[in-house]
N, C-alpha and C. Protein backbone atom coordinates (compact mmCIF):
# COMPACT_ATOMS: atom_id res chain seq x y z
N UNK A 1 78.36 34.98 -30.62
CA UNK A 1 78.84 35.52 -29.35
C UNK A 1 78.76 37.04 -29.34
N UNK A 2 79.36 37.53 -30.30
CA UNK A 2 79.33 39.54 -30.77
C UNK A 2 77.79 39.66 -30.55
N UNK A 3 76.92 38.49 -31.41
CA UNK A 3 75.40 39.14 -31.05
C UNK A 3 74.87 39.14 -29.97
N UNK A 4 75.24 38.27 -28.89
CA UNK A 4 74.60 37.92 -28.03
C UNK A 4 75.02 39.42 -26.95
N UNK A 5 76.45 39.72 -26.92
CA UNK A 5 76.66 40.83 -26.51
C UNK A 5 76.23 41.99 -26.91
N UNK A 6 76.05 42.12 -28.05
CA UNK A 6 75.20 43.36 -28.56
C UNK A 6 73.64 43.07 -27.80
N UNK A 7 73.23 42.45 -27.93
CA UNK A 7 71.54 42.19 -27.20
C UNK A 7 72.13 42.52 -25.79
N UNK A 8 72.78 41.75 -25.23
CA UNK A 8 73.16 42.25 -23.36
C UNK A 8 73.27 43.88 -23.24
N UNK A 9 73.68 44.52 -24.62
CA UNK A 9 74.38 46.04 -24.17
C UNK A 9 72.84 46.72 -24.34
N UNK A 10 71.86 46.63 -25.28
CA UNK A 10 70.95 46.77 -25.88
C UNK A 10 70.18 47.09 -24.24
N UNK A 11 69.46 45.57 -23.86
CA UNK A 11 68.61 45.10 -22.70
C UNK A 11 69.22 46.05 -21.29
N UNK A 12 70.83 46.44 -21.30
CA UNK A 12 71.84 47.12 -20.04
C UNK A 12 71.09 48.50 -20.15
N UNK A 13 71.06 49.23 -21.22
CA UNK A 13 70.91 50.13 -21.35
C UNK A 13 69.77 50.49 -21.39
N UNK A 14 68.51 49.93 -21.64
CA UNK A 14 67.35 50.03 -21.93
C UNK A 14 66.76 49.95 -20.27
N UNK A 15 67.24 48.85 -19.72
CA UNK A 15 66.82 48.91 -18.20
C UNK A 15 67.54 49.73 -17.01
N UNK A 16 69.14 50.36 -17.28
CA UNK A 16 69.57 51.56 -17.22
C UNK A 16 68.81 52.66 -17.24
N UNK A 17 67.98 53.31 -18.57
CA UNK A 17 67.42 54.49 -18.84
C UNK A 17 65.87 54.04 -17.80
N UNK A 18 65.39 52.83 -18.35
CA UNK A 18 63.80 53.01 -17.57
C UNK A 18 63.78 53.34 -16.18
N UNK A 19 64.90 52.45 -15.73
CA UNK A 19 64.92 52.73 -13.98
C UNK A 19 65.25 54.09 -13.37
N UNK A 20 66.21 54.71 -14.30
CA UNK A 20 66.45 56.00 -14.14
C UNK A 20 65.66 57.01 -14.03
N UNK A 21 64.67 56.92 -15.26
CA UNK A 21 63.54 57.47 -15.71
C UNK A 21 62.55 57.41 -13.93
N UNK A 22 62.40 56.44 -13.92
CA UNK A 22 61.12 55.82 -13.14
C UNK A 22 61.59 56.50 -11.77
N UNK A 23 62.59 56.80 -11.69
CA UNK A 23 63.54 57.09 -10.05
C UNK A 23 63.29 58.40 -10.32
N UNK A 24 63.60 59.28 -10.99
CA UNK A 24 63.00 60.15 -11.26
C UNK A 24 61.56 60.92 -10.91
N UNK A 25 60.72 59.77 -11.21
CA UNK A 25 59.02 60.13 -11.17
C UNK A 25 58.98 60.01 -10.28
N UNK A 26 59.32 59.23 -9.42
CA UNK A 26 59.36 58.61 -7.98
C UNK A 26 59.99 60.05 -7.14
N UNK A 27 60.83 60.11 -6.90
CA UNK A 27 61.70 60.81 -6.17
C UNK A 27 62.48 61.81 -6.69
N UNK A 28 62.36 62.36 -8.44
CA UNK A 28 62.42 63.96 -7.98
C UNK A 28 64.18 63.87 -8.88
N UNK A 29 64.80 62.86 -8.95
CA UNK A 29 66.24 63.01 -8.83
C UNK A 29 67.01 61.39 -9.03
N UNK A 30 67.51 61.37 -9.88
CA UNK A 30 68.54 59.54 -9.49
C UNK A 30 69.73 60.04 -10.19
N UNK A 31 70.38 58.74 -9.91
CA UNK A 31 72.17 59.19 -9.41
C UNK A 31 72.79 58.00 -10.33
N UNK A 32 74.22 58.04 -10.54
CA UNK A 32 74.29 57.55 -11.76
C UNK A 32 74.83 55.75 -11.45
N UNK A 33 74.73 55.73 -10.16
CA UNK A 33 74.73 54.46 -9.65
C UNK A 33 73.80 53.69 -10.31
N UNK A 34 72.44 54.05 -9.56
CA UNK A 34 71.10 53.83 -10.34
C UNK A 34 70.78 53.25 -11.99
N UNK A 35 71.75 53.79 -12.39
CA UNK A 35 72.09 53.26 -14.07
C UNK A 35 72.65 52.02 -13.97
N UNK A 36 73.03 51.70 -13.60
CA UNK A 36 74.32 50.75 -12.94
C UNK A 36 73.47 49.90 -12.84
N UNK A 37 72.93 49.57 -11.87
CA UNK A 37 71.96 48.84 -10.84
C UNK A 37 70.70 48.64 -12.01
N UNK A 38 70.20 49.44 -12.71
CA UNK A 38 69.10 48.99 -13.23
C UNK A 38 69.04 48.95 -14.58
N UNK A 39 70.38 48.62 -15.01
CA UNK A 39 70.85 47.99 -16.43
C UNK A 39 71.16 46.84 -15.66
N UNK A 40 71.86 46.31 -14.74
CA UNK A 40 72.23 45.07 -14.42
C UNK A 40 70.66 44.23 -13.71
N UNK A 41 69.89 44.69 -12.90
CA UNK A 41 68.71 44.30 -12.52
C UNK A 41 67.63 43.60 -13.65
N UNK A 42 67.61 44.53 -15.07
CA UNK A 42 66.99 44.10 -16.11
C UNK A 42 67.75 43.33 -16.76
N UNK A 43 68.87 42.93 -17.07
CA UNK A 43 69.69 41.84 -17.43
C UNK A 43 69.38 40.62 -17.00
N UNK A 44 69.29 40.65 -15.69
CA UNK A 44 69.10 39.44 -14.60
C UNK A 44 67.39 38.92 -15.04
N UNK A 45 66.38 40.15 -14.80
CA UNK A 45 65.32 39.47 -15.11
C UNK A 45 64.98 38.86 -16.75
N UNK A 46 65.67 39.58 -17.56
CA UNK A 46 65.37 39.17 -18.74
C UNK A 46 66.14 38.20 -18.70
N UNK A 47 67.60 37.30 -17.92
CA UNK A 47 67.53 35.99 -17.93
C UNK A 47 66.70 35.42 -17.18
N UNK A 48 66.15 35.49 -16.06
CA UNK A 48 64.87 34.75 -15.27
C UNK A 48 63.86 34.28 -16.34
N UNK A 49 63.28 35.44 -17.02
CA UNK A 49 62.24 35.26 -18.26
C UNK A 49 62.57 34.05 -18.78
N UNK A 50 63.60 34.59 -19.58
CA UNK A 50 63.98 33.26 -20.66
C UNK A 50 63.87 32.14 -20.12
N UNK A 51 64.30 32.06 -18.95
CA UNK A 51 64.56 30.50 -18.43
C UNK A 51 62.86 29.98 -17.61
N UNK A 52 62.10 31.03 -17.04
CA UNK A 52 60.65 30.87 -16.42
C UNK A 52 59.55 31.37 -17.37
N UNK A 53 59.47 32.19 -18.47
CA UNK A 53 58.45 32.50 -19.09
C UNK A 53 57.93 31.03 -19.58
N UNK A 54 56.83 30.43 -19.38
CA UNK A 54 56.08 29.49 -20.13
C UNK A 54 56.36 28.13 -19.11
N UNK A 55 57.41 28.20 -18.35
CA UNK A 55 57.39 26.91 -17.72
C UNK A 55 57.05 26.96 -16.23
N UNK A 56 57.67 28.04 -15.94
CA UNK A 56 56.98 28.21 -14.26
C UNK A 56 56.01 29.41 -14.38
N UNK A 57 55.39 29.45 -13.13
CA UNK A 57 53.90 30.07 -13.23
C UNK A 57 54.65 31.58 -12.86
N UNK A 58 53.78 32.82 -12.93
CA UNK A 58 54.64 33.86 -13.55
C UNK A 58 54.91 34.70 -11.87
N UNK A 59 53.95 34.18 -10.91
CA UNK A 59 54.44 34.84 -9.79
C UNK A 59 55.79 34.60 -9.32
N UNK A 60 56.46 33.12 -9.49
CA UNK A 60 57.36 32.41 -8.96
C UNK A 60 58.41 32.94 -9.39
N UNK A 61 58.35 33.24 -11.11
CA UNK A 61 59.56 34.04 -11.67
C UNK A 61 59.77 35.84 -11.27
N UNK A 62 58.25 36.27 -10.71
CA UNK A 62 58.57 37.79 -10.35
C UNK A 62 59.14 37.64 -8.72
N UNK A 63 58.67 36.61 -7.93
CA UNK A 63 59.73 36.45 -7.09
C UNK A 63 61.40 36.30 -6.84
N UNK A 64 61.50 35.53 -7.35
CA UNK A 64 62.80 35.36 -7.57
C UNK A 64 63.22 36.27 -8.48
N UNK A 65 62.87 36.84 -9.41
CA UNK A 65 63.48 38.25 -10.01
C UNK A 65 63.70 39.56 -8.75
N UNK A 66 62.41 39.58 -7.77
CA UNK A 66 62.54 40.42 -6.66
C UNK A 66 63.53 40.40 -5.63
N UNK A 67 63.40 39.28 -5.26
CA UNK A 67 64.75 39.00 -4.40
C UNK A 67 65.88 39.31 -4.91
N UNK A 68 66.11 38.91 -6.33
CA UNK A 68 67.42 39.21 -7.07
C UNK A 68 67.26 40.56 -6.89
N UNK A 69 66.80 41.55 -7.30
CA UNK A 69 66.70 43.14 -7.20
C UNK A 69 67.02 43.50 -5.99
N UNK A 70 66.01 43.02 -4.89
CA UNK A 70 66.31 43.28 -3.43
C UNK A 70 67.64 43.18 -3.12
N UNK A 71 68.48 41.93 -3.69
CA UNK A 71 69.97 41.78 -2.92
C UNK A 71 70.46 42.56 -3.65
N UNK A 72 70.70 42.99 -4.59
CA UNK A 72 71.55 43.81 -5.63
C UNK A 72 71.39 45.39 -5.21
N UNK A 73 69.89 45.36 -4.71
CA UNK A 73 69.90 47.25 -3.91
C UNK A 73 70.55 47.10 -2.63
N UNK A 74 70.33 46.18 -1.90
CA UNK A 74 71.21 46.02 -0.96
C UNK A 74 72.99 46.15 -0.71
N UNK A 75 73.32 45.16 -1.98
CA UNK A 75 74.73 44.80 -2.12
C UNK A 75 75.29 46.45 -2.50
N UNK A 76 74.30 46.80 -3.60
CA UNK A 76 74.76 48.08 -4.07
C UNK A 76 74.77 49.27 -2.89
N UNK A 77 73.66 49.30 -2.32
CA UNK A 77 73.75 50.03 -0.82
C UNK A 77 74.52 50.20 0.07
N UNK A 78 74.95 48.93 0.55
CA UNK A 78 76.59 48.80 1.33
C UNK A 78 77.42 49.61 0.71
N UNK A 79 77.67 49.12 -0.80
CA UNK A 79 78.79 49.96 -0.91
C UNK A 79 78.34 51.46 -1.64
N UNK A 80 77.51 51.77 -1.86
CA UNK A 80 77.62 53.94 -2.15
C UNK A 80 77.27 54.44 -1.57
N UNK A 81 76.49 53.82 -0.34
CA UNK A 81 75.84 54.34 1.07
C UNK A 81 76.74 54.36 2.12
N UNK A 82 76.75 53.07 2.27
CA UNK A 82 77.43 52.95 3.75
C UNK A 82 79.33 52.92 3.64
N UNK A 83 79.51 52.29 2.70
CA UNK A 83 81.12 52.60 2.70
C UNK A 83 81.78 53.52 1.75
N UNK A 84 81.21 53.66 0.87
CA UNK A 84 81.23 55.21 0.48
C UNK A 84 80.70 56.54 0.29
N UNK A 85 80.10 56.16 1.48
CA UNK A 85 79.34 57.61 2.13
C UNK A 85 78.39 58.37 1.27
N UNK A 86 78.14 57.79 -0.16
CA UNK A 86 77.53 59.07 -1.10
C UNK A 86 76.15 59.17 -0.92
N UNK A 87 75.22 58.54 0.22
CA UNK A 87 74.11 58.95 0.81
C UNK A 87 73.19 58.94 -0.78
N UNK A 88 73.10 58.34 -1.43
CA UNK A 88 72.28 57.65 -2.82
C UNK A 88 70.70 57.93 -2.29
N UNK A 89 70.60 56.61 -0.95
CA UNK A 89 69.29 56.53 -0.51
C UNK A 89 69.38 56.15 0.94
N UNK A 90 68.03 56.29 1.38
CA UNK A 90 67.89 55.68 2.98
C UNK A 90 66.93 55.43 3.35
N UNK A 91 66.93 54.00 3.46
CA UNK A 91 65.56 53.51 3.85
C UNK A 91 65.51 53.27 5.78
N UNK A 92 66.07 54.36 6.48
CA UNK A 92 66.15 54.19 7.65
C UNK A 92 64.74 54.44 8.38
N UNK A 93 64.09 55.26 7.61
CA UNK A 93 62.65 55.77 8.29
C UNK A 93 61.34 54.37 7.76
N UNK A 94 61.84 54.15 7.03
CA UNK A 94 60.62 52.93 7.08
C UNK A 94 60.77 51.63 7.37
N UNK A 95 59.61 51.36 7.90
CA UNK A 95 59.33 50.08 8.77
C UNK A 95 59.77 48.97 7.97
N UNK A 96 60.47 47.99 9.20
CA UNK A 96 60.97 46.76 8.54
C UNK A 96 62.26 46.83 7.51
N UNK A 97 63.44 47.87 7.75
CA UNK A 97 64.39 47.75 7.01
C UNK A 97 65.47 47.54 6.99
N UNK A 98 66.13 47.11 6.34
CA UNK A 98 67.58 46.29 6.76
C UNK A 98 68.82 47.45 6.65
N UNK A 99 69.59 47.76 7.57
CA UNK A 99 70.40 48.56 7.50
C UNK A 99 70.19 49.64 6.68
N UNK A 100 68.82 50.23 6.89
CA UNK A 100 68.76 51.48 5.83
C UNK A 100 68.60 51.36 4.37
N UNK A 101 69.29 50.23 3.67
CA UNK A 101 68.87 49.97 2.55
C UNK A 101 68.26 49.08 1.61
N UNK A 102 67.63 48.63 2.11
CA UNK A 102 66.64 47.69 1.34
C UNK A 102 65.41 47.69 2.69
N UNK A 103 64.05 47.75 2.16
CA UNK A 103 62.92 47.44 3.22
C UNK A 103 61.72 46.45 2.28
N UNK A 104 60.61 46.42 3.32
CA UNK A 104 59.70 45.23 3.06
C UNK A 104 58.53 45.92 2.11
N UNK A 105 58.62 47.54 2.34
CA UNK A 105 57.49 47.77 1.20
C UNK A 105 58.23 48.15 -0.18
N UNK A 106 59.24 48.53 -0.41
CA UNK A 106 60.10 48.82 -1.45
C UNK A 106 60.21 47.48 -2.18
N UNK A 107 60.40 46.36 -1.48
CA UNK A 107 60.83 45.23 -1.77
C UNK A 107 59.14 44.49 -2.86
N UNK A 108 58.65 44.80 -1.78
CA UNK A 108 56.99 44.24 -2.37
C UNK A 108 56.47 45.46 -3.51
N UNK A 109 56.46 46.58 -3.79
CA UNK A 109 56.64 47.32 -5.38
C UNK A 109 57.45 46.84 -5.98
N UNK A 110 58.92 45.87 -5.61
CA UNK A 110 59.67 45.52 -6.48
C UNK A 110 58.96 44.16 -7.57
N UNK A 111 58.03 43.19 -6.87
CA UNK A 111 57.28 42.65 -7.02
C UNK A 111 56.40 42.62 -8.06
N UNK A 112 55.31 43.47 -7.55
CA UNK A 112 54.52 44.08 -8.48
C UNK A 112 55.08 44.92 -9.96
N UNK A 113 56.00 45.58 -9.90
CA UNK A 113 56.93 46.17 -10.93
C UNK A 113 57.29 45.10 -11.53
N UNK A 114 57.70 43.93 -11.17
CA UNK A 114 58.69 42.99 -12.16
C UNK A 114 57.50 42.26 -12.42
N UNK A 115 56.19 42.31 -12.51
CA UNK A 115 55.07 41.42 -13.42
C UNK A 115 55.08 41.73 -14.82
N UNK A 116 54.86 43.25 -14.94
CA UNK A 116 55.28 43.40 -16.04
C UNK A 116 56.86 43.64 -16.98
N UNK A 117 57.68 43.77 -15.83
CA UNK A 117 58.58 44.24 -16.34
C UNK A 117 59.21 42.64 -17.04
N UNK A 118 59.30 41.72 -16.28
CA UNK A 118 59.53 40.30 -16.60
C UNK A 118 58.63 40.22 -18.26
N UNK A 119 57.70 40.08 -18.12
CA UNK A 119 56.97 40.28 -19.24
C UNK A 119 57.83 41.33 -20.87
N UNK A 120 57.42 42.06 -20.44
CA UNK A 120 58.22 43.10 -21.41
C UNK A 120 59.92 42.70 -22.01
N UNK A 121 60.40 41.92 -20.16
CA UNK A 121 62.03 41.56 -21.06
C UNK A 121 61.68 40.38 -21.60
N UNK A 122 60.79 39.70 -21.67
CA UNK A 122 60.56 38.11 -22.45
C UNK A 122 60.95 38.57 -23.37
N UNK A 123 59.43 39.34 -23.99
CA UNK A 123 59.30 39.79 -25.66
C UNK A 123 60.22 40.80 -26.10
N UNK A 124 61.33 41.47 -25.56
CA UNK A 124 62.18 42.48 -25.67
C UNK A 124 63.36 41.05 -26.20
N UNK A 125 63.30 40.88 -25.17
CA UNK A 125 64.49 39.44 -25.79
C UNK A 125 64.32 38.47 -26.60
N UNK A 126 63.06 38.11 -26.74
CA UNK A 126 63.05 37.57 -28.29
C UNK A 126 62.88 38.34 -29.53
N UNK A 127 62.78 39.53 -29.43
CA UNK A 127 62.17 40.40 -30.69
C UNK A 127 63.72 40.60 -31.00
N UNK A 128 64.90 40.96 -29.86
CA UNK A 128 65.91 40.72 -30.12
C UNK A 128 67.06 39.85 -30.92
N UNK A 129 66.64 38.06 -30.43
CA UNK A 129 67.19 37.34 -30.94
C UNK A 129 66.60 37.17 -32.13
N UNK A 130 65.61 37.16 -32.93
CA UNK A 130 64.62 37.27 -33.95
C UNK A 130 65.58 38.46 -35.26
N UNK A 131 65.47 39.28 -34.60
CA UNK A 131 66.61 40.37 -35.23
C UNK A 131 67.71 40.12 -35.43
N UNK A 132 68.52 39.71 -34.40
CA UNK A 132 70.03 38.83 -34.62
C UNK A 132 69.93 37.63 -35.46
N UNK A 133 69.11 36.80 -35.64
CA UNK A 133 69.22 35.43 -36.23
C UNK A 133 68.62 36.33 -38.09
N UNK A 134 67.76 37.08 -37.70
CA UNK A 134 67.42 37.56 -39.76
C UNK A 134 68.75 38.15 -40.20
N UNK A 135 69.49 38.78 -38.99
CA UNK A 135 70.76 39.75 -40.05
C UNK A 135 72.03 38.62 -40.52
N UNK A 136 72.09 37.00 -39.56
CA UNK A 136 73.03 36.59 -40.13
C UNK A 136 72.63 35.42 -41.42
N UNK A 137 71.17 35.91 -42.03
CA UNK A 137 70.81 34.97 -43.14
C UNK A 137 71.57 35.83 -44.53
């Protein structure tokens, strides 16, 4: 159980820093929400992986990893945007978007991003458990 949480804090933090990183390249600046959101986002897909790597075909699992992302920028949006005012992001100027924070082309890079990123948390999470299972021999 301790290991399994040590791997969750590991995978939190690792998809924490990349998204951060990547928000960054993107736009110049990210906020510490963003950490938040994309330690918990890579959590989620690296369980999707585990449970779709090898059995469902790999678009099906970057879907449903996307959507999961999509509602979580959303959910997260409501609240540091809109009810607590801290103006994070705004997707008000582009086409097709839902209350400013979440839209249809953000959503579809989310897509394309989680092909590999799904990928990467497979083998991130087994190289993990691989490591946890040699230290308790």
């Amino acid at each position: 159980m301790q290991k399994k949480a040590v791997s969750g804090f590991i995978l939190f933090l690792f998809g924490g820093i990349c998204y951060s990183f990547l928000e960054i390249m993107w736009r110049g600046f990210t906020h510490w929400t963003m950490f938040l959101l994309g330690g918990i986002c890579y959590l989620i897909i690296g369980k999707l992986a585990d449970r779709c790597c090898g059995k469902l075909p790999l678009w099906f699992c970057c879907f449903v990893g996307t959507l999961a992302i999509t509602a979580l920028e959303f959910a997260t949006g409501c609240v540091v945007n809109l009810t607590l005012k801290w103006n994070v992001w705004n997707y008000q100027d582009q086409p097709l978007n839902l209350m400013g924070q979440v839209c249809l082309g953000f959503t579809s890079l989310w897509f394309l991003l989680s092909i590999p990123v799904t990928e990467i948390a497979f083998r991130m999470q087994q190289k993990l458990e691989e490591k946890m299972s040699c230290e308790r021999r």
